[in-house]
Protein backbone atom coordinates (compact mmCIF):
# COMPACT_ATOMS: atom_id res chain seq x y z
CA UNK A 1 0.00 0.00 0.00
CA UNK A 2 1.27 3.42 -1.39
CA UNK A 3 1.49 6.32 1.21
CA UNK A 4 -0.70 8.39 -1.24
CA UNK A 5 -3.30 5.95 -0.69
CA UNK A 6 -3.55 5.21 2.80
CA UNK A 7 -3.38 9.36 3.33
CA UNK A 8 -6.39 9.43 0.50
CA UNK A 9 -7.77 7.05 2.25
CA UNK A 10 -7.69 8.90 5.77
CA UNK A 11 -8.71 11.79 4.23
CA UNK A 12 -12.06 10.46 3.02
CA UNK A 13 -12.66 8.83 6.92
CA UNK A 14 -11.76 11.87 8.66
CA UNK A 15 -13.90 14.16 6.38
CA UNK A 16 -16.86 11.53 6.66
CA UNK A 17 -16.39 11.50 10.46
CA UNK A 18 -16.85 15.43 10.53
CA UNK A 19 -19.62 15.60 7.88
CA UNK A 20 -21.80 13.03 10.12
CA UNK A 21 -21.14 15.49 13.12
CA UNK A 22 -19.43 14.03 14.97
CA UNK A 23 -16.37 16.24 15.32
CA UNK A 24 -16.56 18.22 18.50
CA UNK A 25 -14.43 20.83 19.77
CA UNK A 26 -14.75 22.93 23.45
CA UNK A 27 -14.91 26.53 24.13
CA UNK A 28 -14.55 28.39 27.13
CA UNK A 29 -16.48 31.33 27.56
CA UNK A 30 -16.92 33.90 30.45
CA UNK A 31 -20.17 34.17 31.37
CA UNK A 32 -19.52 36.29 34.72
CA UNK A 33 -17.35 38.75 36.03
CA UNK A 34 -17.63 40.80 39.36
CA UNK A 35 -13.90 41.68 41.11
CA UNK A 36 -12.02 38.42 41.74
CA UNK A 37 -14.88 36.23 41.33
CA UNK A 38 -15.37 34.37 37.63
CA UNK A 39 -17.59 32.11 35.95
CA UNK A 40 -16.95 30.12 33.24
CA UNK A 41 -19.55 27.55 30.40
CA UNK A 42 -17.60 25.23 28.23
CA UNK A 43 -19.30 24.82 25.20
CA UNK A 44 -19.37 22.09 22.75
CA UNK A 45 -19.56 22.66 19.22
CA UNK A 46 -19.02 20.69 15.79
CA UNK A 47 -16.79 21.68 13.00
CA UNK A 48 -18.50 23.22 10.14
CA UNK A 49 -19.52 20.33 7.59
CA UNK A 50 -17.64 22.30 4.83
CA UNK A 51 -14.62 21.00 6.07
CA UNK A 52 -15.27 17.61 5.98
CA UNK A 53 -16.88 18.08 2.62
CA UNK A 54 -13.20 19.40 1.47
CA UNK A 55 -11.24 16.57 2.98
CA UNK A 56 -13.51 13.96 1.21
CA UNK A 57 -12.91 15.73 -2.02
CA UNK A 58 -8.87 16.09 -1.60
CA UNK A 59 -8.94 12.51 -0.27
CA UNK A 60 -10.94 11.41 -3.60
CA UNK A 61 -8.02 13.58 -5.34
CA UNK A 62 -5.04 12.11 -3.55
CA UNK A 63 -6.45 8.59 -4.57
CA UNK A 64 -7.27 9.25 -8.29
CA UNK A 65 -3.62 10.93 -8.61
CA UNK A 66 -2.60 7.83 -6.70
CA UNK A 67 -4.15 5.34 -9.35
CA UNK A 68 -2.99 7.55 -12.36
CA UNK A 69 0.46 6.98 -11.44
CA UNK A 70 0.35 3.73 -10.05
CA UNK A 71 -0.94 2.63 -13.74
């Protein structure tokens, strides 16, 4: 197996994984403030589909460039 086709490969899994929504990241945020005394959320929230979208795509371009030259 060709290194350009196990990273197309992992490209296509990775931008599936974050396409199904399943790709979390947290966030703190300040919600309060008074002297000394803070309060924090963290919040949880997915990456933007468009990215996975455009790691499926370069993943299904790493693998057809991988085929061309392989052939």
């Amino acid at each position: 197996m060709s290194i350009r086709l196990a990273v197309g490969i992992l490209l296509i899994a990775l931008g599936l994984w974050v396409v199904s929504g399943r790709a979390l990241y947290t966030s703190k945020k300040e919600v309060l403030r008074i002297g000394d005394l803070k309060a924090a959320v963290d919040e949880e929230h997915a990456l933007p589909k468009w990215i996975g979208v455009v790691a499926v795509l370069a993943g299904g371009a790493v693998l057809f460039t991988a085929g061309r030259r392989g052939a």
